[in-house]
Protein backbone atom coordinates (compact mmCIF):
# COMPACT_ATOMS: atom_id res chain seq x y z
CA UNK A 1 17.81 21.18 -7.01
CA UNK A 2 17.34 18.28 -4.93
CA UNK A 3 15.78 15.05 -6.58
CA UNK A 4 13.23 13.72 -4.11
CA UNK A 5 12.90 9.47 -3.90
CA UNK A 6 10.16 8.93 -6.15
CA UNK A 7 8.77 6.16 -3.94
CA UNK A 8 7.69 8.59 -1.25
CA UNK A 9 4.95 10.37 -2.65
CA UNK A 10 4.03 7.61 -5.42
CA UNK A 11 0.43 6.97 -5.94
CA UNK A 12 -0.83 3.65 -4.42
CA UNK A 13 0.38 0.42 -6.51
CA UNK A 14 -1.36 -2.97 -5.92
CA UNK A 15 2.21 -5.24 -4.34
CA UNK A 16 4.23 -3.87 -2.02
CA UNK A 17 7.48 -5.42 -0.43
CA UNK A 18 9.88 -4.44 2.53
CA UNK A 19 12.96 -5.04 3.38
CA UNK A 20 14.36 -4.74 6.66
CA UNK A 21 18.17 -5.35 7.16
CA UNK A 22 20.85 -4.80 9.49
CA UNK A 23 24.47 -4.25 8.25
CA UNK A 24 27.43 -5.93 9.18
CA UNK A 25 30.18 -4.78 10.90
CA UNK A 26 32.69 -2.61 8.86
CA UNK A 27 31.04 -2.12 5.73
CA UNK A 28 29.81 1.22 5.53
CA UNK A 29 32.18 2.15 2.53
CA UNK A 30 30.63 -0.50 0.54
CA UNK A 31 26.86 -0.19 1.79
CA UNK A 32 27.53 3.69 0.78
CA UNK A 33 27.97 2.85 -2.69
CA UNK A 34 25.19 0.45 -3.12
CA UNK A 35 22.39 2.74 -1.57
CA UNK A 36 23.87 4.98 -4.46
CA UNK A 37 23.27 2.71 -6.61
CA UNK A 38 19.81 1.22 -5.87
CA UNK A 39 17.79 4.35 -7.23
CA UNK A 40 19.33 3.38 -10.87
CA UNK A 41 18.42 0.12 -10.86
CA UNK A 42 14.89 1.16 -9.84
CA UNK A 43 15.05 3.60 -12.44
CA UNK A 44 16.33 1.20 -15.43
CA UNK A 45 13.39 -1.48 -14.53
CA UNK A 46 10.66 0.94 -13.97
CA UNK A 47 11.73 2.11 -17.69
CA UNK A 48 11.71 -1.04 -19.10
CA UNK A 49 8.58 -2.10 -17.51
CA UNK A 50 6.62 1.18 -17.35
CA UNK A 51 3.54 -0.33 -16.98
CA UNK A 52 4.05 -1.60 -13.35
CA UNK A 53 4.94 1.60 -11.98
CA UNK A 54 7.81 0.50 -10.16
CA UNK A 55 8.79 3.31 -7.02
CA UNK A 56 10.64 2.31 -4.52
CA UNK A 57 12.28 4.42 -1.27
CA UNK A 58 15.98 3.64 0.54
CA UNK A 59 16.28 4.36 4.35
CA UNK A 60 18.87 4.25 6.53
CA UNK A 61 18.03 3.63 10.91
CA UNK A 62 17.88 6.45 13.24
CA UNK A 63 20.36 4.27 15.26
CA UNK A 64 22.86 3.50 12.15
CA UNK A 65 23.06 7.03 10.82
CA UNK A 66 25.88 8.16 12.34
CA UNK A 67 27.67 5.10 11.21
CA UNK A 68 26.88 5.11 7.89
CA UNK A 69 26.95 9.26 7.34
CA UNK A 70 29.02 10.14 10.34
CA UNK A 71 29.47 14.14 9.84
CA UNK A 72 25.78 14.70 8.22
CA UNK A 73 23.02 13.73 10.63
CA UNK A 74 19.20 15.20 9.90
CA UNK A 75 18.12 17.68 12.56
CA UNK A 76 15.74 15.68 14.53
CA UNK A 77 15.98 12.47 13.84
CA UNK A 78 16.35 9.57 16.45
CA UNK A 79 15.37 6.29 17.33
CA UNK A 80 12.05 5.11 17.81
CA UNK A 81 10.91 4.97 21.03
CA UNK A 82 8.98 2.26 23.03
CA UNK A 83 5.75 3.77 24.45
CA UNK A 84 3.83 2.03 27.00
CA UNK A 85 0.49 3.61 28.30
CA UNK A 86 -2.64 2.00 29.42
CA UNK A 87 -1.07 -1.20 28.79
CA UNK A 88 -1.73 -0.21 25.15
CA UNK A 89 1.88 -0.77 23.70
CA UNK A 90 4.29 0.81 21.01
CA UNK A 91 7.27 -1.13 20.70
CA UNK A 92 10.48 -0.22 19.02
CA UNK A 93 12.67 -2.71 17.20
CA UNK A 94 14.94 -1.09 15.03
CA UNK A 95 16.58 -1.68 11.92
CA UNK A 96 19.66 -0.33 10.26
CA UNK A 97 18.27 -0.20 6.24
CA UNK A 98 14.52 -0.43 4.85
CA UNK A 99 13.99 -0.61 1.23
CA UNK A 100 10.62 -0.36 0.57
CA UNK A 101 9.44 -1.45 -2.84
CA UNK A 102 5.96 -1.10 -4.36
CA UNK A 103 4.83 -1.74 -8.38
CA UNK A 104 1.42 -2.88 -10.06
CA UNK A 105 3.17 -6.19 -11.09
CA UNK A 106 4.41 -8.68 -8.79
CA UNK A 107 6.76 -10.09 -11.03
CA UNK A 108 8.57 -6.72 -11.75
CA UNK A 109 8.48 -6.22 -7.48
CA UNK A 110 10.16 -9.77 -7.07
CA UNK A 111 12.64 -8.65 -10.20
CA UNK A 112 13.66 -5.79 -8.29
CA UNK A 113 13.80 -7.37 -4.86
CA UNK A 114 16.05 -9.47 -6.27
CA UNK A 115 18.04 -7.67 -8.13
CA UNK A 116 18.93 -5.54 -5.43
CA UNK A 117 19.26 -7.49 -2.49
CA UNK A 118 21.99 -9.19 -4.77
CA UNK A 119 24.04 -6.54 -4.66
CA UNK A 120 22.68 -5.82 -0.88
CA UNK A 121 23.08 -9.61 0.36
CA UNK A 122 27.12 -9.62 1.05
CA UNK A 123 26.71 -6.66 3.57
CA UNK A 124 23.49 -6.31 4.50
CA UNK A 125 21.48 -8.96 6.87
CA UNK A 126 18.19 -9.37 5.98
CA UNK A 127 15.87 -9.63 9.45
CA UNK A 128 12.48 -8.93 7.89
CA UNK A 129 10.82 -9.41 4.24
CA UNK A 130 7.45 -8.79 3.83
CA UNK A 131 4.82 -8.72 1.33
CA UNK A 132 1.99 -6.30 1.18
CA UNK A 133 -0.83 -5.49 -1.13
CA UNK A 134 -3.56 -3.52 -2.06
CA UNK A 135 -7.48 -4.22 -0.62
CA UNK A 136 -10.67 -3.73 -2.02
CA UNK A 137 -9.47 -0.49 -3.33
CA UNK A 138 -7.71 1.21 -0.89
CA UNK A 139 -9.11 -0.31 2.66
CA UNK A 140 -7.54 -1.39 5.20
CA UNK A 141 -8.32 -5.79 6.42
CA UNK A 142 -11.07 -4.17 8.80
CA UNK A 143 -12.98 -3.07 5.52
CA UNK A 144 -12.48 0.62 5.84
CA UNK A 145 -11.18 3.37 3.56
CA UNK A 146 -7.34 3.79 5.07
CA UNK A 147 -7.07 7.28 5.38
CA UNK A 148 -9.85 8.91 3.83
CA UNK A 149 -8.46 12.32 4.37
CA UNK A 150 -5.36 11.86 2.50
CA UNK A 151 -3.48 14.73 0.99
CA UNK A 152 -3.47 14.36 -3.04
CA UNK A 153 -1.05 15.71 -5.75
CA UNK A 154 1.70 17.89 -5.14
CA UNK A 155 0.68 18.69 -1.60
CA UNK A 156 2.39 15.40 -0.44
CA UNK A 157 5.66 16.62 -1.53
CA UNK A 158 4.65 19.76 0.96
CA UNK A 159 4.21 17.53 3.98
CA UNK A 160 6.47 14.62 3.33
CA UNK A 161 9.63 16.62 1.90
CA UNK A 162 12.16 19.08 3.58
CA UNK A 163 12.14 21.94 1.86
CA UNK A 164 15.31 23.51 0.72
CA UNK A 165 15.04 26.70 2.77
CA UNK A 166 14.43 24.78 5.60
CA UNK A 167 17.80 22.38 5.64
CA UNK A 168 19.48 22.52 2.08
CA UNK A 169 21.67 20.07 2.57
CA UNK A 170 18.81 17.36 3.43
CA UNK A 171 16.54 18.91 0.93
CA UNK A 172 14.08 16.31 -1.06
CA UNK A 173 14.47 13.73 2.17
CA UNK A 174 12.06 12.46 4.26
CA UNK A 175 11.78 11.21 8.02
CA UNK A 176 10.64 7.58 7.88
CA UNK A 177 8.20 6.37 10.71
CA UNK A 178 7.45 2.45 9.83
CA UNK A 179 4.81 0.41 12.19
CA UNK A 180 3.85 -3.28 11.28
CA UNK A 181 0.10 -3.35 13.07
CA UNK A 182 -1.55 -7.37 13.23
CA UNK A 183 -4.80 -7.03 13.79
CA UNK A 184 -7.23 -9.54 15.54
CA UNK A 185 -9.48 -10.24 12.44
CA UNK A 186 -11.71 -13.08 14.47
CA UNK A 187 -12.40 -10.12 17.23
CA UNK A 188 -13.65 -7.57 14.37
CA UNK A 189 -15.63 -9.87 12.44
CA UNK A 190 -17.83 -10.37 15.54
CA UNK A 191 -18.87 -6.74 15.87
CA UNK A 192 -21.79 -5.86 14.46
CA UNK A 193 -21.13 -3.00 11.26
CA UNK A 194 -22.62 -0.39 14.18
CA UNK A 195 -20.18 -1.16 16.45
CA UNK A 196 -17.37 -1.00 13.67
CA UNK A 197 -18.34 2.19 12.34
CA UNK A 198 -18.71 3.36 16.27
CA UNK A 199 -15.36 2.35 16.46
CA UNK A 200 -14.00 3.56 13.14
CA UNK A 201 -16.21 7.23 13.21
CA UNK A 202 -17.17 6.24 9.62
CA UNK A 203 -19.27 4.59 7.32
CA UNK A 204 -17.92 1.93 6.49
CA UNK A 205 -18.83 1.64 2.82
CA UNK A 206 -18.31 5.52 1.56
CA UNK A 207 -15.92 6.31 4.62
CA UNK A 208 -17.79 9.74 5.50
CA UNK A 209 -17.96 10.95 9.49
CA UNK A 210 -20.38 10.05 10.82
CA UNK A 211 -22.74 12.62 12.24
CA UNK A 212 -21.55 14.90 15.15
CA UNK A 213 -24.36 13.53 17.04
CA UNK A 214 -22.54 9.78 16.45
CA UNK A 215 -19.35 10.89 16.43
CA UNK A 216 -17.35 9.45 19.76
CA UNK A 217 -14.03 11.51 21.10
CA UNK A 218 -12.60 8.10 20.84
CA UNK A 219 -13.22 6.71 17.45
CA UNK A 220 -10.24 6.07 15.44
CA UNK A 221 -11.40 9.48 12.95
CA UNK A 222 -11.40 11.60 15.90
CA UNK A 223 -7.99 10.56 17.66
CA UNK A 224 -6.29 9.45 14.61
CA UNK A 225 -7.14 12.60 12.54
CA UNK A 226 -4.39 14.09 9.96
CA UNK A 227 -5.95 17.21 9.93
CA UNK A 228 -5.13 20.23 12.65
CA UNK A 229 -7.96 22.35 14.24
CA UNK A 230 -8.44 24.44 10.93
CA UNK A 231 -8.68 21.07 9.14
CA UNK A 232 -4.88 21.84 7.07
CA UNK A 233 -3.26 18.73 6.51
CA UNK A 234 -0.66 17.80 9.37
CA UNK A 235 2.96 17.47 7.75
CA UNK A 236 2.30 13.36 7.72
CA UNK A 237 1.81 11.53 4.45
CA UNK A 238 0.75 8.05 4.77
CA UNK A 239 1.46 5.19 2.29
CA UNK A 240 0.27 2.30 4.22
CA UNK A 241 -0.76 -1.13 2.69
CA UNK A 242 -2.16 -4.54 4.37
CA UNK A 243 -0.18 -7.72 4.48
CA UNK A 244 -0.96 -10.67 6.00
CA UNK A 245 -1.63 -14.49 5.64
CA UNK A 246 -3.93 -17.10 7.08
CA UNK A 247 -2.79 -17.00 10.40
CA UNK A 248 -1.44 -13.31 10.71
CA UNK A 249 -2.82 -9.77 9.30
CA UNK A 250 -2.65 -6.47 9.50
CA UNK A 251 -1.13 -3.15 8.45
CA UNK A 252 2.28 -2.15 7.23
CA UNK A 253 1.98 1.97 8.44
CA UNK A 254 4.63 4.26 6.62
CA UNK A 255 4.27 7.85 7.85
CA UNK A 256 6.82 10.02 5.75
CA UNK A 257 7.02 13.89 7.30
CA UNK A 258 9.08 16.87 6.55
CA UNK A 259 9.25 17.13 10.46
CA UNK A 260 10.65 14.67 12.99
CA UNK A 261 8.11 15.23 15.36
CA UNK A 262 4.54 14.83 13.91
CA UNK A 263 4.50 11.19 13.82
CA UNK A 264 5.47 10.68 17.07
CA UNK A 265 3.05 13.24 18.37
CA UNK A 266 0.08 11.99 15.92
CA UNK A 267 0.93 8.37 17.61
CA UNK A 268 0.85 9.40 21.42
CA UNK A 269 -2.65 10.90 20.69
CA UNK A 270 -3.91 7.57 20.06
CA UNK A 271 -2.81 6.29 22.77
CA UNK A 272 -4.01 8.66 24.85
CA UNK A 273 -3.35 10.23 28.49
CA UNK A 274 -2.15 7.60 31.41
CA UNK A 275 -4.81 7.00 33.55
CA UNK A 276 -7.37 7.57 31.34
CA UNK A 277 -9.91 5.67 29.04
CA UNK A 278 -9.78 8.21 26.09
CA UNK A 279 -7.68 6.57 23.74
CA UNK A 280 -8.34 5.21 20.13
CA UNK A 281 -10.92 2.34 20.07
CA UNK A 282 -9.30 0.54 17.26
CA UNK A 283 -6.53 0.04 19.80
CA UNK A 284 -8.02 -2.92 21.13
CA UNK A 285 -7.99 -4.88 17.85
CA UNK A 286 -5.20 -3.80 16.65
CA UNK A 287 -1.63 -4.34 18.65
CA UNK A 288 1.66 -2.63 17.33
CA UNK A 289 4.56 -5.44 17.00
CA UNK A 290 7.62 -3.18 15.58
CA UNK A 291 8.34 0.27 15.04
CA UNK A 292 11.65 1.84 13.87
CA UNK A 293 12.46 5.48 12.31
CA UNK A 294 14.24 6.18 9.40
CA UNK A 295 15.81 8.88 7.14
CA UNK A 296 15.02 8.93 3.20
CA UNK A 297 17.39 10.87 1.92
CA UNK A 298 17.29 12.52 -1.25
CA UNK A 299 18.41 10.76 -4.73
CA UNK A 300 21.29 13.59 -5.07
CA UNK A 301 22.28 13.19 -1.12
CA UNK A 302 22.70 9.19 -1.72
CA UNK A 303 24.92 9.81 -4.94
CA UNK A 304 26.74 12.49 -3.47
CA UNK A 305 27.87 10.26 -0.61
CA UNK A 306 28.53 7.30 -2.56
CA UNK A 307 31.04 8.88 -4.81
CA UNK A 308 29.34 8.65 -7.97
C-alpha cells in the first residue's frame, strides 16, 4: 500500500519554511538518492522531538520530471503556466525541487532545514528560502479566516491523494500547485471593515457569508469557492501560511489535488473572463509574483527510485 508524504495533509503547525532549488547539471543519480532519503530524516527528528510536529513534503518541477524520473511521468502534470487577463497577472517561474517544511518549533524547522539541505547543498541550488508562519489563528495578513471551508480529517487524503485504482503506480502522490501572493497591506488597511468584508464575502471576525442579499458575484468567497454547485469539496486541499517582513507580505498558497487540473481551473475563475470586470476583488490587493507545479510523490515511489 502506498505511504502518502505525511506533510501533505498535516494539520496546520505555527513555522513553516520552503525551499526552492534548482539542480545542477548531471546529478540526477545522486539527487535520486537524497529525495529517498529526506523522508527518514524527517521521520528520525519528528521522533525525537514529537512535540513540534515536524511534517514536511518533497517535490520535484513539472519541467525537471522527466530528468529526474525519465520513464515514470504522472498523467497530467506540466508546467505552470503564465496567465495574463485583465492585466490581472499569474506568472510562472519554475523550480526544479521544493521541500516544504512545517513544525510547531522553530528550532526543530531550522534543525531540519539544515540538516537536509546539507546533504541537498552539493547538487541542489538553492534560488528561494522562505519563512512562513501561522496568524492570529489561522488568518490570512488581511485578518480573515484562510479558507474557512476547508476539508477536515481523512477527507483531505480524498482530495489531495491519487488513489490507487486510479494510477497505482503514483498512488499516495500529490500534484503540487505553489503561489507566493504579496499583498499591498497599506492599500487594505485603508478600507473601511465594510468594504473588506464586501471584498472578502465574510465577516471578518467569525468568517461566515455574508447574507445573499450582501453577497457580491465578485467577492473573493464567491469566485474563490472550494466547493462545487452541490457544495462537495473540489479535489483541492489548501495548506497555505503568511510570510512576510516589514517591507514585504503576503501568502505562501500550496494547493495539493489528486487531479492536475483543479487548481488551474479554480485559479482562472478568479481571474475571470477577458473583457470583463467579474473577477475576484481581492485581486487588486493582492498580486501573484511566482507560481510553479510540482509532483509529491509517494514515500514508497521516492525509495523505490532511489534504490533503497
Amino acid at each position: 500500500m502506498a505511504r502518502e508524504q505525511l506533510g501533505i495533509c498535516a494539520e496546520p503547525n505555527l513555522h513553516g519554511l520552503v525551499l526552492l532549488m534548482n539542480a545542477l547539471d548531471g546529478q540526477e543519480a545522486v539527487i535520486r538518492q537524497i529525495l529517498g532519503n529526506i523522508p527518514s530524516i524527517i521521520h528520525r527528528l519528528a521522533d525525537q522531538f514529537s512535540e513540534a510536529n515536524l511534517s514536511a513534503v518533497v517535490a520535484v518541477g513539472a519541467n525537471y520530471w522527466d530528468s529526474l524520473y525519465p520513464n515514470n511521468r504522472p498523467r497530467g502534470l506540466a508546467p505552470f503556466p503564465a496567465i495574463n487577463v485583465n492585466d490581472l497577472e499569474m506568472p510562472s517561474v519554475p523550480f526544479d525541487v521544493m521541500l516544504n517544511l512545517r513544525a510547531d518549533r522553530y528550532d526543530v524547522l531550522h534543525l531540519a532545514s539544515q540538516q537536509c539541505f546539507q546533504m541537498m547543498q552539493p547538487y541542489l541550488e538553492l534560488v528561494e528560502q522562505c519563512h512562513s508562519f501561522r496568524f492570529m489563528d489561522g488568518r490570512d495578513l488581511t485578518g480573515f479566516l484562510d479558507n474557512p471551508q476547508a476539508p477536515r480529517g481523512r477527507q483531505k487524503r480524498t482530495l489531495a491523494l491519487i488513489d490507487e485504482c486510479e494510477d497505482a503506480q503514483f498512488a499516495g502522490g500529490s500534484f503540487l500547485y505553489y503561489q507566493r501572493f504579496r499583498l499591498d497591506l497599506q492599500r487594505w488597511q485603508q478600507l473601511t471593515q465594510v468594504q473588506q468584508e464586501c471584498i472578502m464575502g465574510r465577516g471578518k471576525l467569525d468568517g461566515q457569508l455574508l447574507a445573499t442579499e450582501q453577497l457580491l458575484d465578485e467577492s473573493h468567497a464567491k469566485i474563490a469557492t472550494t466547493l462545487d454547485i452541490g457544495g462537495q469539496h473540489l479535489p483541492l486541499l489548501f495548506q497555505n501560511m503568511p510570510y512576510g517582513h516589514l517591507r514585504v507580505q503576503g501568502l505562501l498558497m500550496f494547493g495539493y489535488s489528486a487531479n492536475p487540473e483543479c487548481y488551474l481551473q479554480w485559479m482562472r475563475a478568479r481571474l475571470g473572463e477577458p473583457g470583463q470586470q467579474n473577477y475576484d476583488m481581492l485581486l487588486d490587493y493582492v498580486q501573484a509574483d511566482s507560481g510553479a507545479a510540482f509532483f509529491a510523490p509517494s514515500l514508497n515511489f521516492l525509495e523505490e527510485h532511489a534504490g533503497l
